[in-house]
Every structure is written in C-alpha cells, then in structure tokens.
PDB file of N, CA and C in Angstrom:
ATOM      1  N   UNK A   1     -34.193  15.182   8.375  1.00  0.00           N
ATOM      2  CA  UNK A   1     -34.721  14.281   7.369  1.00  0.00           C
ATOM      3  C   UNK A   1     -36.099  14.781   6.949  1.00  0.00           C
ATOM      4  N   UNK A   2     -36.367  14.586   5.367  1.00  0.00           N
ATOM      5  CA  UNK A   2     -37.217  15.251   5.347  1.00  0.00           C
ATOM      6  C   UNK A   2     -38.271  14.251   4.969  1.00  0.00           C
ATOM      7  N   UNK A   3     -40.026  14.219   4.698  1.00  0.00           N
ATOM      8  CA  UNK A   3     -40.888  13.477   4.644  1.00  0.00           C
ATOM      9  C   UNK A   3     -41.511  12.815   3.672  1.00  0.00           C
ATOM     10  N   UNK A   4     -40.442  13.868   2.391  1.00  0.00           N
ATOM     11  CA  UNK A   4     -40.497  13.424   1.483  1.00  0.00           C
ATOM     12  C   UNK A   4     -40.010  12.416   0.503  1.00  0.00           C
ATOM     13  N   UNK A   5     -40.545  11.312  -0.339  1.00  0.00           N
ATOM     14  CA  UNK A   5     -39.772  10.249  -0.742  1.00  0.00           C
ATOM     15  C   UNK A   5     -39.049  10.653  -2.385  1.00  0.00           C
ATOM     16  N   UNK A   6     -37.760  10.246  -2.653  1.00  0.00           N
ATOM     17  CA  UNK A   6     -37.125  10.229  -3.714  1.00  0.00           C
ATOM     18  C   UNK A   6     -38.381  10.010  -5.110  1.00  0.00           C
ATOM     19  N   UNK A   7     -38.142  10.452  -6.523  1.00  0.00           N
ATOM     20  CA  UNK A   7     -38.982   9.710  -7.295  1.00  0.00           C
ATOM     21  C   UNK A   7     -38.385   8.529  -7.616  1.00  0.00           C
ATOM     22  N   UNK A   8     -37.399   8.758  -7.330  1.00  0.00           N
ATOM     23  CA  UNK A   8     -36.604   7.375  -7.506  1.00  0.00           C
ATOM     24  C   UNK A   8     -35.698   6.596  -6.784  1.00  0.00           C
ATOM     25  N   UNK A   9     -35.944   5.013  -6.231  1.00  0.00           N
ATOM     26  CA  UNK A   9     -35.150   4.590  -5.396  1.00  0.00           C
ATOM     27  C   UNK A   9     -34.757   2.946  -5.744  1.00  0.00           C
ATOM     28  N   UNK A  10     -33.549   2.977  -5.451  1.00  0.00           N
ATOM     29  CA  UNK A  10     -33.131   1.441  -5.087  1.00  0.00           C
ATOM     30  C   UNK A  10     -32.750   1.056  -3.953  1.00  0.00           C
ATOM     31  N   UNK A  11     -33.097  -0.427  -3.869  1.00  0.00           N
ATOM     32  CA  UNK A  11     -32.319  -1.010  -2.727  1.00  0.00           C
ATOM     33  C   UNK A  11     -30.885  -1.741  -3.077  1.00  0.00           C
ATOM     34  N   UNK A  12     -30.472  -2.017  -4.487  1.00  0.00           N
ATOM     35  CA  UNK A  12     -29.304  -2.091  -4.677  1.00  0.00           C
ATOM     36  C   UNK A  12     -27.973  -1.092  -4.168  1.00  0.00           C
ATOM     37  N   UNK A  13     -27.406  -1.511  -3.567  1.00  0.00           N
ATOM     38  CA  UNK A  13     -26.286  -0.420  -3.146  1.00  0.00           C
ATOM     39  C   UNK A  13     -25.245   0.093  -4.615  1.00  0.00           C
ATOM     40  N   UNK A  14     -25.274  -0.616  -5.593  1.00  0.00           N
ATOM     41  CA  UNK A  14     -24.482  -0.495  -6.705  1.00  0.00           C
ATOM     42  C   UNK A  14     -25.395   0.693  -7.373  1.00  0.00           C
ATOM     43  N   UNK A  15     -26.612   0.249  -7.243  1.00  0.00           N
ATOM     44  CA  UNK A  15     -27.488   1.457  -8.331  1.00  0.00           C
ATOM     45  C   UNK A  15     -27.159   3.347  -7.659  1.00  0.00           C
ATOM     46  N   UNK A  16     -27.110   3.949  -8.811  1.00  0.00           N
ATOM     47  CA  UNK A  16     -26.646   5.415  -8.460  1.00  0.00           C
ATOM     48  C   UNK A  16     -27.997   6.213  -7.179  1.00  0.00           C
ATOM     49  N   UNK A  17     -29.413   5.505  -7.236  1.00  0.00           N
ATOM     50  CA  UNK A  17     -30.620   5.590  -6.958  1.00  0.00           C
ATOM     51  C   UNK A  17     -30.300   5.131  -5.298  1.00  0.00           C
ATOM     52  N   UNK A  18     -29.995   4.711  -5.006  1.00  0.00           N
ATOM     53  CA  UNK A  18     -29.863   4.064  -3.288  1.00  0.00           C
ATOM     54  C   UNK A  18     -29.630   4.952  -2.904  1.00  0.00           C
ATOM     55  N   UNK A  19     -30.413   5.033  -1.649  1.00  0.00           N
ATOM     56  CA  UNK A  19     -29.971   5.729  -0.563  1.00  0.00           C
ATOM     57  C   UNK A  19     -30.789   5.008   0.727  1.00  0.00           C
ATOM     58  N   UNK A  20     -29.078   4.815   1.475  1.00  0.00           N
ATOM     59  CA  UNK A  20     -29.081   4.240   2.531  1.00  0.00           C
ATOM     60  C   UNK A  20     -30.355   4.501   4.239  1.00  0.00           C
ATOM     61  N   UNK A  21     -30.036   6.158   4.382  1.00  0.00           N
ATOM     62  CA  UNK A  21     -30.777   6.915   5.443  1.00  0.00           C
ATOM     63  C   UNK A  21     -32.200   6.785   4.624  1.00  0.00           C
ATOM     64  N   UNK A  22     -32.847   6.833   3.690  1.00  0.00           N
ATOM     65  CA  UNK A  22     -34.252   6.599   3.399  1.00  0.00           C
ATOM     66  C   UNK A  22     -34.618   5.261   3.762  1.00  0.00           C
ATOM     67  N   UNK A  23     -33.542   4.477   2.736  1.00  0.00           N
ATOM     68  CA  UNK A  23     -33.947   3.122   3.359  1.00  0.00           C
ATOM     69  C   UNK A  23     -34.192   2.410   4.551  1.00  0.00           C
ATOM     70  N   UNK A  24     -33.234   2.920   5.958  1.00  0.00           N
ATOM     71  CA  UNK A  24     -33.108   3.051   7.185  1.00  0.00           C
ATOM     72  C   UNK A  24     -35.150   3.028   7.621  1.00  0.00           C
ATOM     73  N   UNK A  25     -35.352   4.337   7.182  1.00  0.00           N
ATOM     74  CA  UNK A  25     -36.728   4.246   8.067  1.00  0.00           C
ATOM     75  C   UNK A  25     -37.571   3.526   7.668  1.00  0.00           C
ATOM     76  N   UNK A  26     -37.682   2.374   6.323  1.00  0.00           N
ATOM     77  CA  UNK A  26     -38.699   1.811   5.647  1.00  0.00           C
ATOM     78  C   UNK A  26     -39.497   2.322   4.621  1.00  0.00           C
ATOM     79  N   UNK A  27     -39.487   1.498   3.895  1.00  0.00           N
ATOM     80  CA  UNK A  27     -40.721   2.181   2.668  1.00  0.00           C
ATOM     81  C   UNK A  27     -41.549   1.083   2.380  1.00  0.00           C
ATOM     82  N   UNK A  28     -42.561   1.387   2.248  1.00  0.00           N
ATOM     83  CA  UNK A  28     -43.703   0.264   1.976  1.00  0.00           C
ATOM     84  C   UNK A  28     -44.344   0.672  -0.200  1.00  0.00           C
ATOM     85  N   UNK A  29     -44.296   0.051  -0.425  1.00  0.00           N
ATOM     86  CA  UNK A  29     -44.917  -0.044  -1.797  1.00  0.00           C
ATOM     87  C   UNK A  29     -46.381   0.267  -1.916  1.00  0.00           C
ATOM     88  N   UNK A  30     -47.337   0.489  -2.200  1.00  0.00           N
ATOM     89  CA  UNK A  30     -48.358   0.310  -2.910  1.00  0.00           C
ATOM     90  C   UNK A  30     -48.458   0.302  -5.164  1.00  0.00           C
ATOM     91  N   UNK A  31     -49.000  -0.826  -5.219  1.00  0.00           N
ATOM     92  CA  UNK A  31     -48.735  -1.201  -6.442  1.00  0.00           C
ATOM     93  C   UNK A  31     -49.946  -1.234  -7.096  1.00  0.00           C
ATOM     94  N   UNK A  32     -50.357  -0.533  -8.021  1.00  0.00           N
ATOM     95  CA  UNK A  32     -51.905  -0.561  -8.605  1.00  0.00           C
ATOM     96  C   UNK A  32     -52.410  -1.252  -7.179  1.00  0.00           C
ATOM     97  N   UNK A  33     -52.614  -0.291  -6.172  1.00  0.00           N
ATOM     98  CA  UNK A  33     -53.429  -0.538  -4.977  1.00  0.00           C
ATOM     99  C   UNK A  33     -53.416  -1.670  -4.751  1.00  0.00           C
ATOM    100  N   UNK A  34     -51.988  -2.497  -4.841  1.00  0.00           N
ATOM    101  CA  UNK A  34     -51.458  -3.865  -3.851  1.00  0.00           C
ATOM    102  C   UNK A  34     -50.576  -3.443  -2.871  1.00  0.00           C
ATOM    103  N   UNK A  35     -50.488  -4.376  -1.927  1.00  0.00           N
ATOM    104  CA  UNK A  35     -49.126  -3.966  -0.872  1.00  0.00           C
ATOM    105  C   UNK A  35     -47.985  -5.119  -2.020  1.00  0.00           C
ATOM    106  N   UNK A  36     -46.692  -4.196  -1.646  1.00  0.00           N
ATOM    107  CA  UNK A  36     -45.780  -5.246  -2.515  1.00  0.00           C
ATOM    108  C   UNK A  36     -44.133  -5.004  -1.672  1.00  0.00           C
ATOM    109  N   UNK A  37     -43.987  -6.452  -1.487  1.00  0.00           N
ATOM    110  CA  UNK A  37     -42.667  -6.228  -0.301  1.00  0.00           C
ATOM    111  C   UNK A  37     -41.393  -6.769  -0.884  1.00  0.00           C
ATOM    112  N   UNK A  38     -41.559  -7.215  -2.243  1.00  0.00           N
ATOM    113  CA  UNK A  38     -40.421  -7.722  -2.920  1.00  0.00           C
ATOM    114  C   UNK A  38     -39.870  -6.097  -3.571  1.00  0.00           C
ATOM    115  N   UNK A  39     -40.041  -5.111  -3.669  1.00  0.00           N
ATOM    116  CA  UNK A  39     -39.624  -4.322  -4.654  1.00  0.00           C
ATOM    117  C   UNK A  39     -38.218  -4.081  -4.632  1.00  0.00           C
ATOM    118  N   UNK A  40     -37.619  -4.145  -5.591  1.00  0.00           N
ATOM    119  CA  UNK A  40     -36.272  -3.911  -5.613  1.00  0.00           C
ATOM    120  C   UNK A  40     -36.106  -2.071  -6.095  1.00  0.00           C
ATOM    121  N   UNK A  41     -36.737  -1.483  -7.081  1.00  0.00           N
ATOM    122  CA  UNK A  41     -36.416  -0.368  -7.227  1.00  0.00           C
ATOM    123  C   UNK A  41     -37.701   0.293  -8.080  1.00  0.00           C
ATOM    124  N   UNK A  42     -38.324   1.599  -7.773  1.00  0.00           N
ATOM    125  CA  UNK A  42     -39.480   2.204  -7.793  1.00  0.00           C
ATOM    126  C   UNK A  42     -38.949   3.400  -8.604  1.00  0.00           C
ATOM    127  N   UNK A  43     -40.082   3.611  -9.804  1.00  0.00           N
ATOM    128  CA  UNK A  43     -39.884   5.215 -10.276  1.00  0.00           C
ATOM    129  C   UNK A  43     -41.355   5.738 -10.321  1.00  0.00           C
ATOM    130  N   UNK A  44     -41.678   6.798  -9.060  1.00  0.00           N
ATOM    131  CA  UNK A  44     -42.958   7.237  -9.393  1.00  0.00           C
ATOM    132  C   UNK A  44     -43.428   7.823 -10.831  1.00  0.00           C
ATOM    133  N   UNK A  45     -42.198   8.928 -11.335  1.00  0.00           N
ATOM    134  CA  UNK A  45     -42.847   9.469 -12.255  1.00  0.00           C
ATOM    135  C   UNK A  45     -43.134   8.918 -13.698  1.00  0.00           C
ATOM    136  N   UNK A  46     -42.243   7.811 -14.180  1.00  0.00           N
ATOM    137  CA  UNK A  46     -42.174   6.979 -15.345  1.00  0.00           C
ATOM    138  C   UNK A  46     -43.338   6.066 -14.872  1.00  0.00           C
ATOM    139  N   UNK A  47     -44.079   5.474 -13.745  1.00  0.00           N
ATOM    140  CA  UNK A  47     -44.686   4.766 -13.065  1.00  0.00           C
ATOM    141  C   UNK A  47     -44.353   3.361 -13.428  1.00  0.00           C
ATOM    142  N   UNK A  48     -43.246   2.960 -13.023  1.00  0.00           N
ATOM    143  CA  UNK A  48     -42.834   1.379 -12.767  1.00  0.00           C
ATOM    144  C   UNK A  48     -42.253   1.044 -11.681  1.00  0.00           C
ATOM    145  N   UNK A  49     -42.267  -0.284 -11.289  1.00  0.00           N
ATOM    146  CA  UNK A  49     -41.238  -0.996 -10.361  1.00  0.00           C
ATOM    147  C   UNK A  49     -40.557  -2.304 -10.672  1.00  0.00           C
ATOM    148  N   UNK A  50     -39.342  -2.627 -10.117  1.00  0.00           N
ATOM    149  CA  UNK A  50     -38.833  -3.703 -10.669  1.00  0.00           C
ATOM    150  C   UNK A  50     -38.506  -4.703  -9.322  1.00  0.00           C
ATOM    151  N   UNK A  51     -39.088  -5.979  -9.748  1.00  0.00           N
ATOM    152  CA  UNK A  51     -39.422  -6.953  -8.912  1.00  0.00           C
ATOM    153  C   UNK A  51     -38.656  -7.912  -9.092  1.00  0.00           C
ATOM    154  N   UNK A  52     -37.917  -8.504  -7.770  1.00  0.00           N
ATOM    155  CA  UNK A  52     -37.362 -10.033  -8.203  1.00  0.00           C
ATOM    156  C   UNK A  52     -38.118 -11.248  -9.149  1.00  0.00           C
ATOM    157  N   UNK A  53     -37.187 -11.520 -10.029  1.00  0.00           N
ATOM    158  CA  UNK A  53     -38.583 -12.757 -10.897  1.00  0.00           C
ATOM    159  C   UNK A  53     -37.596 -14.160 -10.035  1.00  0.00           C
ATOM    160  N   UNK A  54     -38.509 -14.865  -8.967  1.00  0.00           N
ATOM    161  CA  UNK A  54     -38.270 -15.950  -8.508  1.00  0.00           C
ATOM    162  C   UNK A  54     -36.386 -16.294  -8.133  1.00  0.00           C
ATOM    163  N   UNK A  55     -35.714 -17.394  -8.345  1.00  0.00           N
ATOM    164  CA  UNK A  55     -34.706 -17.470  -7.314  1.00  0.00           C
ATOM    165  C   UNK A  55     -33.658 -17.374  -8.915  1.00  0.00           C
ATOM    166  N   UNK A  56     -34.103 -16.814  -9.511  1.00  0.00           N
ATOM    167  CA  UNK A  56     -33.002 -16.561 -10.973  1.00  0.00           C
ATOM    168  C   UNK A  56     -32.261 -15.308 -10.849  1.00  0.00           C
ATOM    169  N   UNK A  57     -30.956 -15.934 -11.501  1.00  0.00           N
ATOM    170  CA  UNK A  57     -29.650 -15.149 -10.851  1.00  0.00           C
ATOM    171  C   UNK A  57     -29.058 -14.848 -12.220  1.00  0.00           C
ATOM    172  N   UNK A  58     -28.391 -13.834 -12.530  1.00  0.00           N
ATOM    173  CA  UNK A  58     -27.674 -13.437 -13.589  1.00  0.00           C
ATOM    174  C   UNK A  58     -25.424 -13.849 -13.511  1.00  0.00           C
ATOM    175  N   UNK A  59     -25.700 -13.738 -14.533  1.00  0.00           N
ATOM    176  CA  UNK A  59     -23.798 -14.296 -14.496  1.00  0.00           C
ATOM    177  C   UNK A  59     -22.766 -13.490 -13.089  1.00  0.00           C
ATOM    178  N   UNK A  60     -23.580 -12.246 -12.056  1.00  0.00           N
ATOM    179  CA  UNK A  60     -22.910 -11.682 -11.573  1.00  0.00           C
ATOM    180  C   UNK A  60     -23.186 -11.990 -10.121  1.00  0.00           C
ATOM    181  N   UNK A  61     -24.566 -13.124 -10.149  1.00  0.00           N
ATOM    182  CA  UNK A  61     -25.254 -13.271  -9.011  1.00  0.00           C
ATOM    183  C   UNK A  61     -26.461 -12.533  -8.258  1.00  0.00           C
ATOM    184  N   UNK A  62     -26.538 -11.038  -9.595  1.00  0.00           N
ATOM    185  CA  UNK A  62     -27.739 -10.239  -8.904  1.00  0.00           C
ATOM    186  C   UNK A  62     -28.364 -11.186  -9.383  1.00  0.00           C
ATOM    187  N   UNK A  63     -29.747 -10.829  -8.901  1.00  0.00           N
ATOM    188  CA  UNK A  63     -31.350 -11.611  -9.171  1.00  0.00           C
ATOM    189  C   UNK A  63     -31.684 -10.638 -10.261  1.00  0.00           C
ATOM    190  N   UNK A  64     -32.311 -11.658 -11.135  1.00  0.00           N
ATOM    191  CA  UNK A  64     -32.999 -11.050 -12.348  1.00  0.00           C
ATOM    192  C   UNK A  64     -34.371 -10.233 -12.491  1.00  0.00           C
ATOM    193  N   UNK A  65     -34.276  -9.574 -12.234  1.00  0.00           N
ATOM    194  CA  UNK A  65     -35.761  -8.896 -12.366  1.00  0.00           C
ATOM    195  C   UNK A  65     -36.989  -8.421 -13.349  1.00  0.00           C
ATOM    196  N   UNK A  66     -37.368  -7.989 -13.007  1.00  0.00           N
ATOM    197  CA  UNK A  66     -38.699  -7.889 -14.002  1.00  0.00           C
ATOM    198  C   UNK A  66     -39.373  -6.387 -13.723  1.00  0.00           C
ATOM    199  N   UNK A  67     -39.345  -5.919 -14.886  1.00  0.00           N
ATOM    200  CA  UNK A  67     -40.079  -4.671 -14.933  1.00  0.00           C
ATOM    201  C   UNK A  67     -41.810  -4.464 -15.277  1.00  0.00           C
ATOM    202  N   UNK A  68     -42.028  -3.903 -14.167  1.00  0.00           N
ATOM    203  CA  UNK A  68     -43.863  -3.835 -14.064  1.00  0.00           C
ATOM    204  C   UNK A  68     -44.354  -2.209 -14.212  1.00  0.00           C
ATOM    205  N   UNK A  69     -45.359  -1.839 -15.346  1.00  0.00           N
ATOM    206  CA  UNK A  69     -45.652  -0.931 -15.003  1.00  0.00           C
ATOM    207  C   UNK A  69     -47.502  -0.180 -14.555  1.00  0.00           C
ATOM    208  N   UNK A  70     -47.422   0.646 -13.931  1.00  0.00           N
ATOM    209  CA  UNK A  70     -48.670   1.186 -13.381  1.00  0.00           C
ATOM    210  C   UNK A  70     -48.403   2.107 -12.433  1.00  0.00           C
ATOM    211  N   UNK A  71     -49.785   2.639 -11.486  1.00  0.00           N
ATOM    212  CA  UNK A  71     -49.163   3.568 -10.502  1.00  0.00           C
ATOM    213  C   UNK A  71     -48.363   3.012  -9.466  1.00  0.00           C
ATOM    214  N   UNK A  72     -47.793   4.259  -9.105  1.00  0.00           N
ATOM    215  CA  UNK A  72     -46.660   3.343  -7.630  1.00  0.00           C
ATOM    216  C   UNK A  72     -46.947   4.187  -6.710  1.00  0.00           C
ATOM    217  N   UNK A  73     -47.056   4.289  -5.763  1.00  0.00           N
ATOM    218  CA  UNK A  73     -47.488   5.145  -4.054  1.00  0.00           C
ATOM    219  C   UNK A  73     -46.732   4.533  -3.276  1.00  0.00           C
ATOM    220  N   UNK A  74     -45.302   5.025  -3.252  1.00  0.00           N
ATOM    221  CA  UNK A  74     -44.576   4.791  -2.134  1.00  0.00           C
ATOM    222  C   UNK A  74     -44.703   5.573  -0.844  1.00  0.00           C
ATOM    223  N   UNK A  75     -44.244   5.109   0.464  1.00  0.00           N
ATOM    224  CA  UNK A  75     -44.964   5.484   1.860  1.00  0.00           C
ATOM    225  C   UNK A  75     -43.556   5.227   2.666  1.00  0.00           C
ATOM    226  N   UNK A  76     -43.809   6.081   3.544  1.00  0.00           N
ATOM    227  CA  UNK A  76     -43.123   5.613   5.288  1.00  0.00           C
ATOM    228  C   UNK A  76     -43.740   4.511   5.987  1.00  0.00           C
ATOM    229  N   UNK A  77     -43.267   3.672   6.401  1.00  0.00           N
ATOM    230  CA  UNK A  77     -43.713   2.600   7.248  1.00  0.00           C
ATOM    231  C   UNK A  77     -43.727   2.808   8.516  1.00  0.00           C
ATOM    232  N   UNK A  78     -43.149   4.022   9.122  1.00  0.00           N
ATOM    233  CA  UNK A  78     -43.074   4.412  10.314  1.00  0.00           C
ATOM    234  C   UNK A  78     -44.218   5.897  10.067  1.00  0.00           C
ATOM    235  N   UNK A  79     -44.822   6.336   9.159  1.00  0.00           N
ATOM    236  CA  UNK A  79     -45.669   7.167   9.471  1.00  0.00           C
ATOM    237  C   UNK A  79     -47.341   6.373   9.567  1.00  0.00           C
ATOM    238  N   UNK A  80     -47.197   5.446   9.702  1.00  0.00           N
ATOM    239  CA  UNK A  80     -48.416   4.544   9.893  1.00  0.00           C
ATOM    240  C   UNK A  80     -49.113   4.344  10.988  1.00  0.00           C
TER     241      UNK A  80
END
C-alpha cells in the first residue's frame, strides 16, 4: 500500500471513485484549514468536496449533498 492519497475519492460504494483498502486505513479532511468529518467525496485537483446537506434524502434514499469549493488536504489518520 502505498502513502499516497487518490486525487479523487468517495465513500459511496456506487461512485466509480471508491476505494475500499484506502478507505480501510482512514482519511481525515482538512477544509480551507477546518477538520471536516462529514465528507462524502473529495477532489484535490478541481479543489472541492461534497458534504451531506442535513437529514435530506433524494427519491433513491442517497443523502443530498452539497458541493463546496476551496483547498482540500486530505491525510492518513493513522500517520498521525
């Protein structure tokens, strides 16, 4: 495994972007220099992330989200 993080990831298992063994060891967010633990899916190089918006659900039952943009600094939670 290597130390490096995807530019792009989901935690949706449907999205083409998931991957399971990254997800396994943890990733922590940094968001315009916030910690952020809701993230559903991160693109460093476009610099956005997309966040649950509250307990709203779409006709399929995913949660609706919301697209934020700025820098993103994703991390290992186990290299801490």
């Amino acid at each position: 495994m290597t130390d490096s993080l995807p530019d792009r990831l989901s935690t949706n298992p449907n999205s083409p972007y998931y991957d399971e063994e990254i997800l396994k060891r943890g990733i922590g967010i940094r968001f315009k220099g916030q910690e952020k633990t809701n993230v559903d899916e991160y693109c460093i190089s476009e610099g956005w992330i997309r966040v649950a918006a509250g307990n709203s659900r779409d006709r399929k039952g995913n949660p609706l989200t919301i697209l934020l943009k700025g820098p993103v600094e994703p991390y290992f939670r186990d290299a801490d």
